[in-house]
Protein backbone atom coordinates (compact mmCIF):
# COMPACT_ATOMS: atom_id res chain seq x y z
CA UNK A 1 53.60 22.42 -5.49
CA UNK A 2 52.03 21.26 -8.59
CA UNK A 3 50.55 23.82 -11.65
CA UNK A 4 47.04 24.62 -10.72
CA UNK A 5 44.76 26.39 -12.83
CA UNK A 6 43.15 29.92 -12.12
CA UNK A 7 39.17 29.76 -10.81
CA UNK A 8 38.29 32.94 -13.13
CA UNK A 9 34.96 31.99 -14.59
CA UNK A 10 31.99 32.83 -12.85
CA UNK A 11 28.26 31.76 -13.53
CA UNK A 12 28.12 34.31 -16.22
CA UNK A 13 31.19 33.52 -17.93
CA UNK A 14 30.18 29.67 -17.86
CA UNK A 15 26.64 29.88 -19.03
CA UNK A 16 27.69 32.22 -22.14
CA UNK A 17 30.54 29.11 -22.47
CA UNK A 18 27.74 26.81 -23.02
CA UNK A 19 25.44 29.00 -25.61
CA UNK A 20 28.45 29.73 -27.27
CA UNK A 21 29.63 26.15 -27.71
CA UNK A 22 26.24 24.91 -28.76
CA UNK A 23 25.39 28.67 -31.30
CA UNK A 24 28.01 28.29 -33.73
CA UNK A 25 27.19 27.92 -37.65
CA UNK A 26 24.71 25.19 -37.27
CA UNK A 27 21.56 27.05 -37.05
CA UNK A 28 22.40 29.73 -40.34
CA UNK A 29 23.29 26.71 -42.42
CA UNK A 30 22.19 23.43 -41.51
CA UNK A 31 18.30 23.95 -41.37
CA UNK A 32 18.69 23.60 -45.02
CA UNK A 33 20.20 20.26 -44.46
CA UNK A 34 17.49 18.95 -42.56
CA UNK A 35 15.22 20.12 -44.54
CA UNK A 36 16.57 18.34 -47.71
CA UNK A 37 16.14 15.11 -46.21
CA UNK A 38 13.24 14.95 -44.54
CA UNK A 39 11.01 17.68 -46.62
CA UNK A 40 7.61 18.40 -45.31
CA UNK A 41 7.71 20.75 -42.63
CA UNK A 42 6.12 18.63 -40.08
CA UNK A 43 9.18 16.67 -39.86
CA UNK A 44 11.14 19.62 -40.06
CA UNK A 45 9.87 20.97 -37.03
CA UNK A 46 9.57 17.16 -35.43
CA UNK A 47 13.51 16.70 -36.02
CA UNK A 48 14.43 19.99 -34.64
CA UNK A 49 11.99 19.45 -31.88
CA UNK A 50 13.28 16.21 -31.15
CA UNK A 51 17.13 17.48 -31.33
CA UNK A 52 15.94 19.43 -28.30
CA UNK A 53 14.82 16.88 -26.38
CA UNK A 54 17.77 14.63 -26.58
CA UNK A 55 19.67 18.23 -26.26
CA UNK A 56 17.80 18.46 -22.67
CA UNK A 57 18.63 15.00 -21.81
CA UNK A 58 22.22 15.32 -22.71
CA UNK A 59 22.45 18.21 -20.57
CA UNK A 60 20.88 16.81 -17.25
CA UNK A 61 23.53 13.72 -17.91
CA UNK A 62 26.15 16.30 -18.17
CA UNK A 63 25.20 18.71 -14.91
CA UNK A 64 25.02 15.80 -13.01
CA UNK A 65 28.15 14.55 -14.36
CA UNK A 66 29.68 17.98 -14.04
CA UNK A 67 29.53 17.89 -9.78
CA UNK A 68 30.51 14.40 -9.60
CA UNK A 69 33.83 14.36 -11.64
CA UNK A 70 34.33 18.34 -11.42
CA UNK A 71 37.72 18.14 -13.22
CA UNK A 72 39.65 19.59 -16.10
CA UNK A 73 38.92 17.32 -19.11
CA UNK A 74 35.41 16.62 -18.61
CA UNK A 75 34.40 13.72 -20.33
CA UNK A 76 38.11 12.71 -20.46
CA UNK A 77 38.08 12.12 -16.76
CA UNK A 78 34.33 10.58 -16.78
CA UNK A 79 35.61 8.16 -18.85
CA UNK A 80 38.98 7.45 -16.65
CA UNK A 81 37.54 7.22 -13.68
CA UNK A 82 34.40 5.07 -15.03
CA UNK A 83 35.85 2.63 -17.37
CA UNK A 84 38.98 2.44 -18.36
CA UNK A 85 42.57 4.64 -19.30
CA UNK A 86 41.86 3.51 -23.00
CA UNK A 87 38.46 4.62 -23.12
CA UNK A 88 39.41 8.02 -21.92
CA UNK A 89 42.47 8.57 -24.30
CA UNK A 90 39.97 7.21 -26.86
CA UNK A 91 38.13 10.33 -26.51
CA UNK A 92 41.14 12.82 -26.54
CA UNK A 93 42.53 11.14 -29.69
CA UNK A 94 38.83 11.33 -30.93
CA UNK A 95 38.52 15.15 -29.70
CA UNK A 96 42.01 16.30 -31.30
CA UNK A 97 41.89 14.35 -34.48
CA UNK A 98 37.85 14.18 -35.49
CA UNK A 99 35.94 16.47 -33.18
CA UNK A 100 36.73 18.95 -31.82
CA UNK A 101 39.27 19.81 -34.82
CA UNK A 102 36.73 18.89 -37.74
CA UNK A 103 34.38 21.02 -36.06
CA UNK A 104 36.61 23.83 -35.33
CA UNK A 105 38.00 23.87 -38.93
CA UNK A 106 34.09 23.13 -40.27
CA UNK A 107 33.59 26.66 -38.68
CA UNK A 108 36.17 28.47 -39.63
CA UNK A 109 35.46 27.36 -43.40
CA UNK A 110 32.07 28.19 -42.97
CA UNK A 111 33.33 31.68 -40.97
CA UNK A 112 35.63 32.38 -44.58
CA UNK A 113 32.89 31.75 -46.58
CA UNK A 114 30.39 34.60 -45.07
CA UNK A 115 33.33 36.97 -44.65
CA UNK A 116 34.65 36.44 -48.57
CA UNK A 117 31.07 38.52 -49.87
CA UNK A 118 31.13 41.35 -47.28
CA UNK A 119 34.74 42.06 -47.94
CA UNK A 120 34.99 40.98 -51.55
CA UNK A 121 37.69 38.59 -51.34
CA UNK A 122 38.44 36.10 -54.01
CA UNK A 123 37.35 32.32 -53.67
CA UNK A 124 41.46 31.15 -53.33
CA UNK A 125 41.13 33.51 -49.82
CA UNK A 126 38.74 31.13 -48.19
CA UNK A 127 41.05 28.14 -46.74
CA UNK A 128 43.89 31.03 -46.13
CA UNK A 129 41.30 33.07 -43.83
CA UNK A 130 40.62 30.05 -42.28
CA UNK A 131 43.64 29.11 -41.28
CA UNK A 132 44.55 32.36 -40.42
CA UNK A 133 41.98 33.01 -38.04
CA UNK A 134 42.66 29.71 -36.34
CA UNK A 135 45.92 30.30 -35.59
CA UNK A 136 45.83 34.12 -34.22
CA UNK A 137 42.77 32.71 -32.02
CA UNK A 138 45.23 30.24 -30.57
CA UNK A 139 47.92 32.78 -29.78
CA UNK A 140 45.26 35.09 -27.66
CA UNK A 141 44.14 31.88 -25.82
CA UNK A 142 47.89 31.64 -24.88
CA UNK A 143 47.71 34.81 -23.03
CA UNK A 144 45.32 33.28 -20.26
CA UNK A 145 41.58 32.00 -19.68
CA UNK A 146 39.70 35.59 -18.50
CA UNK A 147 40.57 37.66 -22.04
CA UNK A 148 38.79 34.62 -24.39
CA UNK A 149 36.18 34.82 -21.53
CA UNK A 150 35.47 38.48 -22.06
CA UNK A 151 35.50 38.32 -25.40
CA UNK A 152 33.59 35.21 -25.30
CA UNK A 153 30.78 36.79 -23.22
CA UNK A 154 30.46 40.28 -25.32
CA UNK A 155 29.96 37.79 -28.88
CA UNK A 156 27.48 35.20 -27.39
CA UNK A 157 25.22 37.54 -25.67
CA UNK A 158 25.35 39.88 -29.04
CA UNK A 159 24.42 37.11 -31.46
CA UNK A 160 21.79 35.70 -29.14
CA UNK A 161 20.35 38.75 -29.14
CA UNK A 162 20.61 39.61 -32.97
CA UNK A 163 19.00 35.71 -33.97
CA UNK A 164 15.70 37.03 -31.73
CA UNK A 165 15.48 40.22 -33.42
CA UNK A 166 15.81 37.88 -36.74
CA UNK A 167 13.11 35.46 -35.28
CA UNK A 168 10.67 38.43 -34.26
CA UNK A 169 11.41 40.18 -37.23
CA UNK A 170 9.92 36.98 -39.37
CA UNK A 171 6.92 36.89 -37.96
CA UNK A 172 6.09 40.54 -37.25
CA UNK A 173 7.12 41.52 -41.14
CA UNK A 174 5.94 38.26 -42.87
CA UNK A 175 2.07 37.33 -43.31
CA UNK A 176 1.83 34.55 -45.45
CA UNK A 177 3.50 31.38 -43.59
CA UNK A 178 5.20 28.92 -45.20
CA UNK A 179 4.23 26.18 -42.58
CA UNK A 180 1.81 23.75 -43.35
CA UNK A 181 1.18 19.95 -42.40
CA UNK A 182 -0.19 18.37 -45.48
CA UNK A 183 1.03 15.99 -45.99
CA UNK A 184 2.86 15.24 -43.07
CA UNK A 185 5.44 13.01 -44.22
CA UNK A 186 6.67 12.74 -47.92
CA UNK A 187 4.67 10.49 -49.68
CA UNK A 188 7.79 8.16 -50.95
CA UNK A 189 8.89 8.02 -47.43
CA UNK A 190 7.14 4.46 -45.30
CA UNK A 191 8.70 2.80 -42.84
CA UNK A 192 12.40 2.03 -41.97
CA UNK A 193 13.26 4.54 -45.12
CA UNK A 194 10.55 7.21 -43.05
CA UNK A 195 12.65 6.21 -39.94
CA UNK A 196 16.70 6.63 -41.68
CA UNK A 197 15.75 9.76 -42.72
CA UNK A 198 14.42 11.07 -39.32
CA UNK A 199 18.05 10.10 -38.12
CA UNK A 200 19.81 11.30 -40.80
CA UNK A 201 17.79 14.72 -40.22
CA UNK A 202 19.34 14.22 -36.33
CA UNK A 203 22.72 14.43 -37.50
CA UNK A 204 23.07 17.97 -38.27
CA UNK A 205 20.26 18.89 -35.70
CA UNK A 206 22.18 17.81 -33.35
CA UNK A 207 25.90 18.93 -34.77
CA UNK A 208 24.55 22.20 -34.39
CA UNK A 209 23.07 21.31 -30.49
CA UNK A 210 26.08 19.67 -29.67
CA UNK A 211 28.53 21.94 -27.43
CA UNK A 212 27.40 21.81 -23.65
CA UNK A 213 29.75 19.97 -23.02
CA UNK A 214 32.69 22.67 -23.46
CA UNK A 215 32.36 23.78 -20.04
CA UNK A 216 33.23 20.59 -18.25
CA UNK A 217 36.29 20.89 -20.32
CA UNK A 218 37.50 23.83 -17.66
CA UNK A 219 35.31 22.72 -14.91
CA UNK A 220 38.58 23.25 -13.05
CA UNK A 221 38.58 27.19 -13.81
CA UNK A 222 35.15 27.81 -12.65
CA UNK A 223 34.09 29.47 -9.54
CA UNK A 224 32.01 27.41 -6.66
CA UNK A 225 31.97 25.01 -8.96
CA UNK A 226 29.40 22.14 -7.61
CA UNK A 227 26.98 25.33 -7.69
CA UNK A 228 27.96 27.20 -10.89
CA UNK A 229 28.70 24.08 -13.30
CA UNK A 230 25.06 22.49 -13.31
CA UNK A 231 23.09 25.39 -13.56
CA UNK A 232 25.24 27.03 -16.22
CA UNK A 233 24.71 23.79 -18.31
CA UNK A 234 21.22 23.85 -17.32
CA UNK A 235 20.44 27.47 -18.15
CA UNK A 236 22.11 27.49 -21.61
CA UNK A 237 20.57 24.30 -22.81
CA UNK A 238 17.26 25.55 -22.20
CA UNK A 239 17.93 29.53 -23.84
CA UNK A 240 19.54 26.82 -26.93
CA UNK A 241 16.52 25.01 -27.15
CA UNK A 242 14.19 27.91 -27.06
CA UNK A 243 16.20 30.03 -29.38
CA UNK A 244 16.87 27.06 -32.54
CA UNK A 245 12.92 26.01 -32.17
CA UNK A 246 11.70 29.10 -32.83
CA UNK A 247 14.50 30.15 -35.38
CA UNK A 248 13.30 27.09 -37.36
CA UNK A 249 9.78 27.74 -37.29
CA UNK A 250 10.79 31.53 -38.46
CA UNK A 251 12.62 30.02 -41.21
CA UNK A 252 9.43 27.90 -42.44
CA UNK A 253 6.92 30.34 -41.81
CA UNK A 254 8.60 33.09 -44.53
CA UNK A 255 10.54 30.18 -47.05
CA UNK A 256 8.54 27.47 -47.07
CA UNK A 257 9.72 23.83 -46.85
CA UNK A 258 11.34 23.44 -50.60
CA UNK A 259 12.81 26.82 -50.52
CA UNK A 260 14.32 25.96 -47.26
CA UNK A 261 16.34 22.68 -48.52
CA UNK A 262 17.05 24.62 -51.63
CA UNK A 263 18.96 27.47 -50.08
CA UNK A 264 22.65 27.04 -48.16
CA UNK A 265 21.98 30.04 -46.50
CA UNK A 266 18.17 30.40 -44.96
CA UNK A 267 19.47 32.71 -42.26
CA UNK A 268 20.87 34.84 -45.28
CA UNK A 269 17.50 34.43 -47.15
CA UNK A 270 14.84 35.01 -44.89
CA UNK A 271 16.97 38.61 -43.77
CA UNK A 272 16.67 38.95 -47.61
CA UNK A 273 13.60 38.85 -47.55
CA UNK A 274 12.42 40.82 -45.07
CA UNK A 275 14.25 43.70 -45.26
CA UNK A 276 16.68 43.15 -48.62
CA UNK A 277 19.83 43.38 -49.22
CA UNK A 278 20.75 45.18 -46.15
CA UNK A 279 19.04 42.72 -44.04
CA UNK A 280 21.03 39.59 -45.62
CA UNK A 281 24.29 41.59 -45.28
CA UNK A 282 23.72 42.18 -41.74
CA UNK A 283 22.94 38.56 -41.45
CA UNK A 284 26.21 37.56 -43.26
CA UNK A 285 28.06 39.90 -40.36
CA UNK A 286 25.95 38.25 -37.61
CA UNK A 287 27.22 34.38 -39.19
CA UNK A 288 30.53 36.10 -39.47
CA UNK A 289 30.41 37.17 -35.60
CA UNK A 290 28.76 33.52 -34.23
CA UNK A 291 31.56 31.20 -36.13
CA UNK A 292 33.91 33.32 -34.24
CA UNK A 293 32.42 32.90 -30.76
CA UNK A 294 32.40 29.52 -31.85
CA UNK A 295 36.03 29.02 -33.12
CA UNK A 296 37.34 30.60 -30.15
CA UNK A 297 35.47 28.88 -27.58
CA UNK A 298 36.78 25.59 -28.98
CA UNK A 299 40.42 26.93 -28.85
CA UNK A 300 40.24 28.27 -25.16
CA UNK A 301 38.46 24.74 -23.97
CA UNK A 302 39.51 21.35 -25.74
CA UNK A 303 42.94 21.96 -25.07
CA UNK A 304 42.37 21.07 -21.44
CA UNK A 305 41.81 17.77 -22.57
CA UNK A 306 45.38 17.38 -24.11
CA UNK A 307 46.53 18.29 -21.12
CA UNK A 308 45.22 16.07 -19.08
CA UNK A 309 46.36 13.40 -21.00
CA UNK A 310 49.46 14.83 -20.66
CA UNK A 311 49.24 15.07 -16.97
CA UNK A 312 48.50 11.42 -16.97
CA UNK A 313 51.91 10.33 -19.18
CA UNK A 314 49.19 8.99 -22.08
CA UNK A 315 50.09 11.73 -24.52
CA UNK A 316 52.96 14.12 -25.00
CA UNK A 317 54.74 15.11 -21.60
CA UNK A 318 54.93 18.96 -22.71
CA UNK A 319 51.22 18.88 -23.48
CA UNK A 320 50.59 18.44 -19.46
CA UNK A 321 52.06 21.82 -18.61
CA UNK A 322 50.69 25.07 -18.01
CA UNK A 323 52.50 28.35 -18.57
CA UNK A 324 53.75 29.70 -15.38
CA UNK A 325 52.45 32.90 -16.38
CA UNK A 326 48.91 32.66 -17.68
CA UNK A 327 48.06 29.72 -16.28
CA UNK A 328 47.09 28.02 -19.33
CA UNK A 329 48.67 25.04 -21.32
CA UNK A 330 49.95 26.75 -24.01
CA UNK A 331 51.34 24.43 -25.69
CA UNK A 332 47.60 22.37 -25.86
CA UNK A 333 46.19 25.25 -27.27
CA UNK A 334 48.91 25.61 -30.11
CA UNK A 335 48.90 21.88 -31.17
CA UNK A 336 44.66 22.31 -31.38
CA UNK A 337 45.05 25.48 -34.04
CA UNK A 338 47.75 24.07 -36.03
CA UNK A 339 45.54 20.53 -36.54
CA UNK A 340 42.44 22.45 -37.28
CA UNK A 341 44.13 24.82 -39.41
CA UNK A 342 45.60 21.77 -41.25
CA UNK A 343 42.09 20.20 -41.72
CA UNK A 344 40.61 23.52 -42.71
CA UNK A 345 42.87 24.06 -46.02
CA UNK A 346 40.14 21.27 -47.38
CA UNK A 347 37.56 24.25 -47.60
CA UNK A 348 34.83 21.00 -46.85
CA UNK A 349 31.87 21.90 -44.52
CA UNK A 350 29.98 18.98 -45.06
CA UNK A 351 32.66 16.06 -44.52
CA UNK A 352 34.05 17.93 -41.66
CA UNK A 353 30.59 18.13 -39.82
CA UNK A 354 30.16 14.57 -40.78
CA UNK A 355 33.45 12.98 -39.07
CA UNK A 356 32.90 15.43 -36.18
CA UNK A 357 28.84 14.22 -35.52
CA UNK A 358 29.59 10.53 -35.93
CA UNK A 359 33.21 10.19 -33.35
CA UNK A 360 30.94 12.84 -31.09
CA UNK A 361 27.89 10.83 -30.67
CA UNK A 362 29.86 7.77 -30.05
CA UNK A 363 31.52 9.72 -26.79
CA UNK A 364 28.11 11.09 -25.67
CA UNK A 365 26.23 7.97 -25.48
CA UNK A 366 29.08 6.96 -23.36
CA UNK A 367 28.32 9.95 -21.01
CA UNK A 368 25.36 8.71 -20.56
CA UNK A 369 26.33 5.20 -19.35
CA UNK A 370 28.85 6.50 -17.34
CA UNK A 371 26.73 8.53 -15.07
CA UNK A 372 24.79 5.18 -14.43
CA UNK A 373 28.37 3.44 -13.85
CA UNK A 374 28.85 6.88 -11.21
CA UNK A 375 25.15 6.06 -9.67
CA UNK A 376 26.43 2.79 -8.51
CA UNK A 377 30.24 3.47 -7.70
CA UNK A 378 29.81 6.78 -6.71
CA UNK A 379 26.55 7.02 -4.70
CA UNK A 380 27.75 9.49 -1.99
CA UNK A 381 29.02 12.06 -4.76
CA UNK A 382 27.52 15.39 -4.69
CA UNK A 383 24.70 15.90 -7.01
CA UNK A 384 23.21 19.01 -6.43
CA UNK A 385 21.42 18.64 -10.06
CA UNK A 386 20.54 14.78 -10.35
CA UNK A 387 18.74 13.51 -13.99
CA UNK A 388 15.45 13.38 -13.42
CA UNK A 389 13.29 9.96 -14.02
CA UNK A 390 16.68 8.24 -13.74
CA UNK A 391 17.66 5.74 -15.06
CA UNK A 392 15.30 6.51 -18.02
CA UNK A 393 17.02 10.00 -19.05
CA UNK A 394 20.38 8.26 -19.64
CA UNK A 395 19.37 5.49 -21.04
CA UNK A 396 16.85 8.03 -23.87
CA UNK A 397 20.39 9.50 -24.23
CA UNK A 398 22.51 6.44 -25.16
CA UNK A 399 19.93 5.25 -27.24
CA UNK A 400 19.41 8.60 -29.19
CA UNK A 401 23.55 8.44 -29.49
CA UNK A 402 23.49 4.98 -30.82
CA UNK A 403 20.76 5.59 -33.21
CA UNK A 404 22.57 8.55 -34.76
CA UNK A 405 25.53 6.50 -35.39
CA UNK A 406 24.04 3.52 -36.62
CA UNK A 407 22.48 5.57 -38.82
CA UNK A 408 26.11 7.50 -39.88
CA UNK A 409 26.68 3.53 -40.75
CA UNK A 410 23.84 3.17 -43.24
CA UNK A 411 23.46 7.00 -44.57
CA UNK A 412 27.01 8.35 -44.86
CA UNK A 413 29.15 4.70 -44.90
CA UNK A 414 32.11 6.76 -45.86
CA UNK A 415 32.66 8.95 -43.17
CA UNK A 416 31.04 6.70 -40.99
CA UNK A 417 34.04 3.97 -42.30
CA UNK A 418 36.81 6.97 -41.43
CA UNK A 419 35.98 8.43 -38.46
CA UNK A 420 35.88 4.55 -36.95
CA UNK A 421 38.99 3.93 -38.40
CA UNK A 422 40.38 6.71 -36.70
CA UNK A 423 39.35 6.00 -33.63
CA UNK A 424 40.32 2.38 -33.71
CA UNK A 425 44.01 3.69 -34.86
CA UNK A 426 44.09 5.12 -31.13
CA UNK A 427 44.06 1.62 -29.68
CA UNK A 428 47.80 0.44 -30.81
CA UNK A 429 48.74 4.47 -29.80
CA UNK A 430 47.66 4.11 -26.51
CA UNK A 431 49.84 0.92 -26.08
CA UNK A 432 52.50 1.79 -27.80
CA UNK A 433 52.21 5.09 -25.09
CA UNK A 434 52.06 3.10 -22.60
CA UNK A 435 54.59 0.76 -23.12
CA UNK A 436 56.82 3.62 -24.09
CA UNK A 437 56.51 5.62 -21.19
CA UNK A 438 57.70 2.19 -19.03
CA UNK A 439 60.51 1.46 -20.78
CA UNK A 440 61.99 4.97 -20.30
CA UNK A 441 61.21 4.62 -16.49
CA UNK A 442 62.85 1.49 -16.38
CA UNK A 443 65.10 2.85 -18.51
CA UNK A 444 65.49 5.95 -16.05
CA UNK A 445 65.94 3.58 -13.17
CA UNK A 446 68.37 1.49 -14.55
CA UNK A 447 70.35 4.62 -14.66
CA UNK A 448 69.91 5.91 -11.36
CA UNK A 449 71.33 2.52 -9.66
């Protein structure tokens, strides 16, 4: 009987699986990204705003994606099934070497970095508590899915519930606001420059909406899943959306616009503010707590995609197993702490969030084309949670994809440069894989006659 994996998550579990994959650092530092590039707080608002949107669209694409292809690997075996083998080993090679392991090490830098002040560590600590933390996470993921659930569950709901008391807090203890919309748009900023910036603003935006799609990763682990898996991705998008809008217009309303893009850490600043020292130290902790959730969310669910290639003979053979005892593939989990430990010794927030947004957006716009490739191939599928207005929600979605990374091209040409070439390195890989794996069958054959 083959390895089967252990239905454990309920609605609960999978809907604090989304929030957590979507709430990790990007809303406590990147605001101050956004706001550096686009300025005014109009278009701070507008990008964040807009983030949700395409957020909202990416997550109808994936709940109805989610009960047509409910299996482990999510967009792995979208991908598979809609196009072609390459395209879906493009995306593991993609997920282990750019995404999911420049975010996950992004994170845990960005984790180090809040947790050097509150325990007064010296600056040569950060990389080492990095990797550190990376690679204990991936040993308690060995020990099965329901403990990293548990504790995955207790963190989320905790720092939801911590950034609303933050968000009330600005507005109930803070009368003069910061927001104002003159002028709208910078005055140096006309046309296609107005227009690159808006995108560039979009890539952090939506690095730090990115993340529903963690849960189709262990669609297969989920309880009733055709019910459970649309509305969890449903239900977190929308507590997402609600919670980064109105964290952003907190964070204009008692900073301003300039004092936003001049500050790394306006979650840190506006606590500050309000209620001093104490409040930015318990801000610090509450950063500290979130890049947790998030680095051990991404260890418990992007191994499943390694071993589905595995399963499928396009990647390591010993990546396709699960242990017999927790019912996990161990060995997946390992290889996805010891890369991102590897990329976190760089101590580099930035780049890392830059490969990560540019190879993801590539993948999700090709979500989005795949459901329409499932509309027309697939028509009989279950779809308990169609995308509304279809075919023009998908389409919004590639388009928003394509424009982010055509815009990676023009803004950030050097990551933009690596991250293809990276990709484009897993074409010969995936030959070379497959004519590997042929010539030790024949090989094996040979032998048996």
């Amino acid at each position: 009987m083959p390895q089967q994996f252990a239905r454990k998550l309920t609605l609960f579990d999978a809907t604090m699986i989304v929030i957590s994959g979507i709430i990790g650092s990007g809303i406590f530092i990147n605001p101050y990204i956004v706001a550096g590039t686009v300025r005014t707080p109009f278009l701070i608002l507008a990008v964040w705003f807009t983030g949700g949107l395409i957020a909202l669209a990416g997550a109808f694409v994936f709940a109805e994606l989610s009960t047509v292809m409910p299996r482990v690997g999510g967009q792995y075996a979208f991908f598979r099934e809609a196009f072609h083998p390459l395209v879906a080993f493009l995306h593991g090679w993609s997920l282990l070497l750019i995404i999911q392991s420049g975010a996950t090490a992004g994170v845990a830098v960005a984790f180090a970095k809040y947790l050097k002040p509150l325990l007064d560590l010296p600056d040569k600590l950060v990389a080492p508590l990095a990797v550190a933390i990376l690679l204990g996470l991936a040993a308690f993921h060995a020990l099965g899915i329901k403990p990293g659930a548990i504790l995955l569950n207790v963190i989320t709901f905790g720092k939801t519930l911590a950034i609303a008391v933050l968000i009330v807090s600005a507005f109930v203890l803070s009368e003069k606001s910061g927001i104002t919309f003159e002028p709208l748009t910078p005055p140096d900023l006309r046309g296609f420059g107005l227009t690159s910036a808006f995108f560039a603003g979009l890539v952090p935006t939506m690095f730090a909406y990115g993340g529903w799609q963690n849960l189709n990763f262990v669609s297969e682990e989920v309880r009733d899943p055709i019910r459970n898996l649309p509305r969890a991705i449903m239900i977190g998008v929308l507590c997402v959306i609600a919670v980064y809008a109105s964290a952003n217009i907190a964070y204009v309303h008692v900073l301003t616009a300039p004092r936003l893009a001049a500050t790394e850490t306006p979650a840190a600043d506006v606590a500050g503010q309000l209620m001093g020292r104490t409040g930015a130290h318990v801000i610090s902790l509450l950063i500290v707590i979130s890049t947790f959730g998030f680095m051990n969310l991404a260890l418990l669910s992007a191994p499943r995609v390694y071993y589905a290639m595995g399963v499928d003979g396009v990647f390591f053979k010993f990546l396709g197993k699960l242990s017999p005892r927790f019912q996990v593939p161990t060995a997946a989990i390992l290889l996805q702490g010891v890369l991102a430990s590897v990329f976190a010794l760089s101590n580099r927030y930035d780049e890392l969030v830059g490969y990560a947004v540019f190879a993801d957006w590539i993948f999700f716009a090709l979500a989005g084309a795949a459901l329409i490739v499932f509309r027309r191939t697939m028509p009989d599928a279950p779809r308990p949670q169609p995308a509304p207005f279809y075919p023009l929600v998908p389409i919004l979605f590639i388009l928003a994809g394509l424009g982010i990374v055509i815009n990676t091209f023009i803004t950030d040409w050097k990551n933009a440069r690596m991250g293809a070439l990276i990709i484009a390195l897993g074409v010969p890989v995936f030959f070379f894989w497959k004519w590997y794996r042929r010539a030790l069958e024949t090989k094996f054959s040979s032998v048996l006659r």
